[in-house]
PDB file of N, CA and C in Angstrom:
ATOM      1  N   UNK A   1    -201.747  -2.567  49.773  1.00  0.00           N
ATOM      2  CA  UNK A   1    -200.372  -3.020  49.690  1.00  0.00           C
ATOM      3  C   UNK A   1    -200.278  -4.400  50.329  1.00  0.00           C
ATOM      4  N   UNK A   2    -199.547  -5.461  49.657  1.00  0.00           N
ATOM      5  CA  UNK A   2    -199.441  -6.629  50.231  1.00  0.00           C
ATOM      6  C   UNK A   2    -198.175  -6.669  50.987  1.00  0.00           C
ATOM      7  N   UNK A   3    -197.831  -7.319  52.472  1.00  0.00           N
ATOM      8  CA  UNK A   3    -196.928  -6.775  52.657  1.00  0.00           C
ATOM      9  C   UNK A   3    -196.131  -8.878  53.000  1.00  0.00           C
ATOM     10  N   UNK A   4    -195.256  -8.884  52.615  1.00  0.00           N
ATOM     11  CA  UNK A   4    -194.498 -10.341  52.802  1.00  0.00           C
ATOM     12  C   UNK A   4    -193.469 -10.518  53.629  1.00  0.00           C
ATOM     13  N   UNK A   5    -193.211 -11.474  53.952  1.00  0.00           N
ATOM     14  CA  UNK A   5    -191.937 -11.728  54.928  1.00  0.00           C
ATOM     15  C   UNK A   5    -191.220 -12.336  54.241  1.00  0.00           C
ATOM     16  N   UNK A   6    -189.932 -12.576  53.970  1.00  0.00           N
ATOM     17  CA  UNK A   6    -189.276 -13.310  53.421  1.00  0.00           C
ATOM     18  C   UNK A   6    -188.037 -12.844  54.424  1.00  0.00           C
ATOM     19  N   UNK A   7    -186.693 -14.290  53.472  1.00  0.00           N
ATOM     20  CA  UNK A   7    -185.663 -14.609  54.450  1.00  0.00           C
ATOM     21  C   UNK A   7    -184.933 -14.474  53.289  1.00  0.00           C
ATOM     22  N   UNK A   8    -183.318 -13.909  53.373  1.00  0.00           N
ATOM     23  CA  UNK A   8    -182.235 -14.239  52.736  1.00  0.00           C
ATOM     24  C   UNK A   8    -182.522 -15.641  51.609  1.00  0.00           C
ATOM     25  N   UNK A   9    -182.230 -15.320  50.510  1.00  0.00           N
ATOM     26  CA  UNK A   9    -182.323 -16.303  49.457  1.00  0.00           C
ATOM     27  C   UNK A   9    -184.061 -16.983  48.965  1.00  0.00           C
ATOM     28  N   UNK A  10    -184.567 -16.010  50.229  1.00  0.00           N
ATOM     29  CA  UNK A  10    -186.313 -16.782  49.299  1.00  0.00           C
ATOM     30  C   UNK A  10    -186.717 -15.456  48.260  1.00  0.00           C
ATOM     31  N   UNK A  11    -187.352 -16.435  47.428  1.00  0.00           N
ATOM     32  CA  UNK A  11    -187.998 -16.078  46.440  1.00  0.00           C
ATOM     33  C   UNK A  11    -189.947 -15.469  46.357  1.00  0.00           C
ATOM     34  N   UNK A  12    -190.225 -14.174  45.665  1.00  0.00           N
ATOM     35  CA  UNK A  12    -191.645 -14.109  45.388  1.00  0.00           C
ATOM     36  C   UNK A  12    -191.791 -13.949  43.643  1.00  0.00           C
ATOM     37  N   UNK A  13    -193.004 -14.028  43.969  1.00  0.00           N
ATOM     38  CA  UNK A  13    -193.434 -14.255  42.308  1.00  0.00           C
ATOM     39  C   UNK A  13    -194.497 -13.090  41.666  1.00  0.00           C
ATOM     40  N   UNK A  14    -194.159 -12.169  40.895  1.00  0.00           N
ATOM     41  CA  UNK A  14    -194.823 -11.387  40.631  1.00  0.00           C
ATOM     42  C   UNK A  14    -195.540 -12.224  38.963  1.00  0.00           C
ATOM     43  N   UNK A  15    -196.596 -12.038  39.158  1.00  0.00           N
ATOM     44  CA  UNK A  15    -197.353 -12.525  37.857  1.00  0.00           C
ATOM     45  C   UNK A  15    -196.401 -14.164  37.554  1.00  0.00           C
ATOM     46  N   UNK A  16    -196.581 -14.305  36.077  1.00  0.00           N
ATOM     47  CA  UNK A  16    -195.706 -15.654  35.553  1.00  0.00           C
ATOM     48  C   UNK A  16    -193.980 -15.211  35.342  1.00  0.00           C
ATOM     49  N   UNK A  17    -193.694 -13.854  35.255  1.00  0.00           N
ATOM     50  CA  UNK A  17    -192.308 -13.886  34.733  1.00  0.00           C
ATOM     51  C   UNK A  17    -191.707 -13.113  35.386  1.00  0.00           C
ATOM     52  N   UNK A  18    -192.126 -12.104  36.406  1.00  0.00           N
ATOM     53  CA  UNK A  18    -190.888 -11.502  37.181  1.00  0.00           C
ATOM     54  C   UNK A  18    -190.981 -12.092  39.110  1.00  0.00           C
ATOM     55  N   UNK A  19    -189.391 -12.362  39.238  1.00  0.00           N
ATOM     56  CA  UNK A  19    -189.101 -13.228  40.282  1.00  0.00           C
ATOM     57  C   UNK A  19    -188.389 -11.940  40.857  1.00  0.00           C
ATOM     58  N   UNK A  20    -188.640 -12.227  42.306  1.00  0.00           N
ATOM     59  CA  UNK A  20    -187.676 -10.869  43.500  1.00  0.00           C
ATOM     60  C   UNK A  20    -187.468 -11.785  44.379  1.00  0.00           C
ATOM     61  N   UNK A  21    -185.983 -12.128  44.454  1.00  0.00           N
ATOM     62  CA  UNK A  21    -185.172 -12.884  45.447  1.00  0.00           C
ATOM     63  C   UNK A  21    -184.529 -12.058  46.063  1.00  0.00           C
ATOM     64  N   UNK A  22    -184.183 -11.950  47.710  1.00  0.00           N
ATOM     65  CA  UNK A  22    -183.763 -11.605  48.746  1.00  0.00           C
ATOM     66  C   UNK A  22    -182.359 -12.091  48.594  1.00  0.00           C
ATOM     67  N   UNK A  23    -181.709 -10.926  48.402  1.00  0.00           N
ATOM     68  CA  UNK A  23    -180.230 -11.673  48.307  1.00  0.00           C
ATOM     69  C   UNK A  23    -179.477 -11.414  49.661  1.00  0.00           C
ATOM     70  N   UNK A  24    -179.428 -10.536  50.261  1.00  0.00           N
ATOM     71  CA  UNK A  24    -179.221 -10.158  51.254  1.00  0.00           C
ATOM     72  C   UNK A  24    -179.676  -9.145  52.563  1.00  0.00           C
ATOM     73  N   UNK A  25    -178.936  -8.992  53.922  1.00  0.00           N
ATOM     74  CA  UNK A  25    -179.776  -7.587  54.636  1.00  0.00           C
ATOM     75  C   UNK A  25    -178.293  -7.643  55.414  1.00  0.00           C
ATOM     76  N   UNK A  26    -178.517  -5.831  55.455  1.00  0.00           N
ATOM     77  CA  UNK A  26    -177.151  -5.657  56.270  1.00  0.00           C
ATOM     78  C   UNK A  26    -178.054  -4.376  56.825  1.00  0.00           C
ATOM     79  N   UNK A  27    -177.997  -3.994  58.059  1.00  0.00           N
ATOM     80  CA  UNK A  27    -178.894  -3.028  58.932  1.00  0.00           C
ATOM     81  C   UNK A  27    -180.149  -2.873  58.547  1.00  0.00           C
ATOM     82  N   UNK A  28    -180.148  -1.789  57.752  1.00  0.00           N
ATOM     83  CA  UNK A  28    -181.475  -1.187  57.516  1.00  0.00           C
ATOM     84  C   UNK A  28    -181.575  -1.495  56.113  1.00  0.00           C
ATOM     85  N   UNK A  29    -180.101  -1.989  55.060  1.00  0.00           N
ATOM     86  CA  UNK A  29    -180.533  -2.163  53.641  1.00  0.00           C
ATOM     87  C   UNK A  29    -180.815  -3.736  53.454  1.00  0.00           C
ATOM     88  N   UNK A  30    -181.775  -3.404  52.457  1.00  0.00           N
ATOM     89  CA  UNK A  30    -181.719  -5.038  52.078  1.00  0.00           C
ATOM     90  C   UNK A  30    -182.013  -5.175  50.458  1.00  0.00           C
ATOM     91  N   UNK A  31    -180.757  -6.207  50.310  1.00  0.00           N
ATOM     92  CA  UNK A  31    -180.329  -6.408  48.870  1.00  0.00           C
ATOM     93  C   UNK A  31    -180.969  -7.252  47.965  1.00  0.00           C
ATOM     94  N   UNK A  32    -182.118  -7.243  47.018  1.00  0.00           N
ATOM     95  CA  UNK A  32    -182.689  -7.362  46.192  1.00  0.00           C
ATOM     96  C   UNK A  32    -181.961  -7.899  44.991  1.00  0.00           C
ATOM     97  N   UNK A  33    -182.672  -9.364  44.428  1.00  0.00           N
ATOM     98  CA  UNK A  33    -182.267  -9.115  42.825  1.00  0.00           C
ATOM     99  C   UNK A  33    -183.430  -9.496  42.055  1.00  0.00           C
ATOM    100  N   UNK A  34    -183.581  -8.988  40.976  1.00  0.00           N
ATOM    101  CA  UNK A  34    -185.022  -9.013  40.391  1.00  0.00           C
ATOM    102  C   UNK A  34    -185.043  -9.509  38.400  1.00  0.00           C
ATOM    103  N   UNK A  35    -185.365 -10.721  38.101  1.00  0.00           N
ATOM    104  CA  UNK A  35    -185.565 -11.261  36.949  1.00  0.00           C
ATOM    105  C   UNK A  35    -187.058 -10.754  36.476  1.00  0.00           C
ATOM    106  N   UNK A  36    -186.697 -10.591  35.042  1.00  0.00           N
ATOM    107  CA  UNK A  36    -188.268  -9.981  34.642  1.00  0.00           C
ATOM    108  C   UNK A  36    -187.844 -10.029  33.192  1.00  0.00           C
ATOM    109  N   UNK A  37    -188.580 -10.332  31.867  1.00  0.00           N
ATOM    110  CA  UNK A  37    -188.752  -9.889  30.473  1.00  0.00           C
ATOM    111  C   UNK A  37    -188.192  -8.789  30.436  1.00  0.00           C
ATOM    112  N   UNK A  38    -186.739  -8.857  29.237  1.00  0.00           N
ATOM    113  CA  UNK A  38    -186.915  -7.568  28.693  1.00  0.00           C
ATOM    114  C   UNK A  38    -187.728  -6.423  28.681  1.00  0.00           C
ATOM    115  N   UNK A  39    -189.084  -6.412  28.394  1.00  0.00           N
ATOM    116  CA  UNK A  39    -189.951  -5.811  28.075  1.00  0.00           C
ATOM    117  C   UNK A  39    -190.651  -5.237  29.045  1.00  0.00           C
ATOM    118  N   UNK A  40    -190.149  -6.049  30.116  1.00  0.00           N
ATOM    119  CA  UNK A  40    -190.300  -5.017  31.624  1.00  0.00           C
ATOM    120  C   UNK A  40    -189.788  -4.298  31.968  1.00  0.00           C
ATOM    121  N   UNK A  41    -189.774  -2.881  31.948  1.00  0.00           N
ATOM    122  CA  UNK A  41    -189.090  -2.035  32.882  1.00  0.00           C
ATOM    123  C   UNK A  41    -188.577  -2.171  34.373  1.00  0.00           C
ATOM    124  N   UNK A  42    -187.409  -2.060  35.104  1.00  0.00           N
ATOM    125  CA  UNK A  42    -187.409  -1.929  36.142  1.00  0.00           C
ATOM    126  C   UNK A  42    -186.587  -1.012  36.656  1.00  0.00           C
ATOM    127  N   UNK A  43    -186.770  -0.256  37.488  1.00  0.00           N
ATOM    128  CA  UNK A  43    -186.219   1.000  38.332  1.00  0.00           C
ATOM    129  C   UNK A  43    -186.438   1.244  39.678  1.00  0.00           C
ATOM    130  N   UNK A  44    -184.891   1.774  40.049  1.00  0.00           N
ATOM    131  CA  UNK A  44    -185.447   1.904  41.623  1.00  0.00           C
ATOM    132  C   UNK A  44    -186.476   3.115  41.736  1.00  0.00           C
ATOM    133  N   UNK A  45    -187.064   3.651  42.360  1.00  0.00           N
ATOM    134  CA  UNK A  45    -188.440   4.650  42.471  1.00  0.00           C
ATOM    135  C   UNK A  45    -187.899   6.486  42.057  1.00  0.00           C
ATOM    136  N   UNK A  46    -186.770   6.675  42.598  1.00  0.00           N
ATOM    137  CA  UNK A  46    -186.323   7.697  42.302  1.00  0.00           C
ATOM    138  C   UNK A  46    -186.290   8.192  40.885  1.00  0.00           C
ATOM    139  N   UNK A  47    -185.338   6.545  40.308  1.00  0.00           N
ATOM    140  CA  UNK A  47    -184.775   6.937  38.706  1.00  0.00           C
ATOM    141  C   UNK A  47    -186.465   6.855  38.074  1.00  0.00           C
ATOM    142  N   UNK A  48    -186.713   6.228  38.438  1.00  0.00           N
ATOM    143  CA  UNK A  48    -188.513   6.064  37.590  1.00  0.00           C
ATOM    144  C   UNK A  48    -188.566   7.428  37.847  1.00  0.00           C
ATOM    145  N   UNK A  49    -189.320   8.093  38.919  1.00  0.00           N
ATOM    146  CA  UNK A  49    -189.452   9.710  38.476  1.00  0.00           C
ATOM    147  C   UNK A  49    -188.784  10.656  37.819  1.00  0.00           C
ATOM    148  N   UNK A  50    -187.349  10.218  37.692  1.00  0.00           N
ATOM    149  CA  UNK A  50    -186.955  11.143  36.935  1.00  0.00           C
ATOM    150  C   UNK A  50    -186.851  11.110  35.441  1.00  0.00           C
ATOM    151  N   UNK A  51    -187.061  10.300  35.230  1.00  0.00           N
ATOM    152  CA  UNK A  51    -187.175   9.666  33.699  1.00  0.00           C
ATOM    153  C   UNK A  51    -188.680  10.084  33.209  1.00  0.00           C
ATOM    154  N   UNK A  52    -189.759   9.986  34.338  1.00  0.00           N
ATOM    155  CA  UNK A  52    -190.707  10.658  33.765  1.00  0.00           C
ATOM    156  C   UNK A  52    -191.172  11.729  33.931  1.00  0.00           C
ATOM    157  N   UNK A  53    -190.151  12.546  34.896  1.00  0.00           N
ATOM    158  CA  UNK A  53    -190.173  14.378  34.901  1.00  0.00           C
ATOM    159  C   UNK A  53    -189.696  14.731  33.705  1.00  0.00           C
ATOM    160  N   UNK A  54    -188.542  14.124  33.263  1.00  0.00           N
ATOM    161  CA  UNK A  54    -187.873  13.955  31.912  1.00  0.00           C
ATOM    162  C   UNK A  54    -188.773  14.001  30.699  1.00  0.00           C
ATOM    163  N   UNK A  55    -189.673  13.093  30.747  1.00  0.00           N
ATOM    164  CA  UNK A  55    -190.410  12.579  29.861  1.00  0.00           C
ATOM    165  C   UNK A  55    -191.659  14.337  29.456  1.00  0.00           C
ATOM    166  N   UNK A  56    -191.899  14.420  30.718  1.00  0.00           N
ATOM    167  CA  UNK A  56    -192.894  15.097  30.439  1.00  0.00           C
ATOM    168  C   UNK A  56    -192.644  16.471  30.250  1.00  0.00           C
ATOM    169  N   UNK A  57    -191.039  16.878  30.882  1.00  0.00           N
ATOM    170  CA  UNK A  57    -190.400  18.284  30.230  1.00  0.00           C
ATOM    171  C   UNK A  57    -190.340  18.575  28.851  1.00  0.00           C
ATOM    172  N   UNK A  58    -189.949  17.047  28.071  1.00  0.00           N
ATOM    173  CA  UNK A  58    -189.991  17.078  27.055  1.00  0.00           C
ATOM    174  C   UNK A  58    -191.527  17.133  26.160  1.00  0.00           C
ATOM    175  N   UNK A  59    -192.284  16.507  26.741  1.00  0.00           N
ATOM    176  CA  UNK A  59    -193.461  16.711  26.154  1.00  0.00           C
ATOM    177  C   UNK A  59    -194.336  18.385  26.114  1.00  0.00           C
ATOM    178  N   UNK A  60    -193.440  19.165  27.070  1.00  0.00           N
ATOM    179  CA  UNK A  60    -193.869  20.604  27.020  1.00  0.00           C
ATOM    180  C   UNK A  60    -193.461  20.845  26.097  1.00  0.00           C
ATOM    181  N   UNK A  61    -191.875  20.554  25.706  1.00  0.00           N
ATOM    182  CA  UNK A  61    -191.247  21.572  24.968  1.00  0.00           C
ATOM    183  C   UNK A  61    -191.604  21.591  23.438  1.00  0.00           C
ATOM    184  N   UNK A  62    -192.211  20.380  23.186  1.00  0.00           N
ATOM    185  CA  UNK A  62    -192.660  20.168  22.002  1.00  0.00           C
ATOM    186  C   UNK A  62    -193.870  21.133  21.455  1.00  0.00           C
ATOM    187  N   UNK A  63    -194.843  21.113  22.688  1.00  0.00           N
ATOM    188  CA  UNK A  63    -196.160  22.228  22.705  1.00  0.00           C
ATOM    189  C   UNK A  63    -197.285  21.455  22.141  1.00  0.00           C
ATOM    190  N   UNK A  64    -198.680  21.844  21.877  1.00  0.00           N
ATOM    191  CA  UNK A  64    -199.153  21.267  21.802  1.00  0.00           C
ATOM    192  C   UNK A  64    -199.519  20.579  20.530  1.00  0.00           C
ATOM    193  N   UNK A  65    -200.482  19.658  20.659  1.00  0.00           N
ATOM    194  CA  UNK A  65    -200.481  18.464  19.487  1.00  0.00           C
ATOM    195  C   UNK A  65    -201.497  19.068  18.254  1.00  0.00           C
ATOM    196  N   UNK A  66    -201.276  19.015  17.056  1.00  0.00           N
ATOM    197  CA  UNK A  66    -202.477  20.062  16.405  1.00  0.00           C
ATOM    198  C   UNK A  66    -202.910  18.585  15.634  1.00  0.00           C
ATOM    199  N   UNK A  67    -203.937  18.721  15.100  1.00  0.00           N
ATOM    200  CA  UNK A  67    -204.604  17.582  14.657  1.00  0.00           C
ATOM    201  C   UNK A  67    -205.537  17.943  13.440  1.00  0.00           C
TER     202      UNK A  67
END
C-alpha cells in the first residue's frame, strides 16, 4: 500500500486519467473528489461489495453454464 500525505485542495494522480483531489477534512472525515473516464468505475468500498454479492447471487440463480 502506498501511503501519501496530502493537504486540502492537493491533487494525486492515479495512472494518466484518474485525479483524487482533497477537497476537504472535518474530524475524522475527509472529503474526496475523484475525476476518472467514464469507463472507470468508481465506488465507495461498501457499494462495490454489494454490487458484487449482487452480481454473484445472480450468477447462482442462473445455475450452471452447459456448453
Amino acid at each position: 500500500m502506498l501511503i501519501l500525505t496530502r493537504r486540502v485542495g492537493e491533487t494525486l494522480m492515479i495512472g494518466d486519467a484518474v485525479t483524487v483531489t482533497v477537497l476537504g477534512v472535518k474530524g475524522n472525515q475527509v472529503r474526496i473528489g475523484i475525476t476518472a473516464p467514464k469507463d472507470v468505475a468508481v465506488h465507495r468500498e461498501e457499494i462495490y461489495d454489494r454490487i458484487h454479492r449482487e452480481d454473484d447471487g445472480a450468477d447462482a440463480e442462473k445455475g450452471p453454464v452447459s456448453g
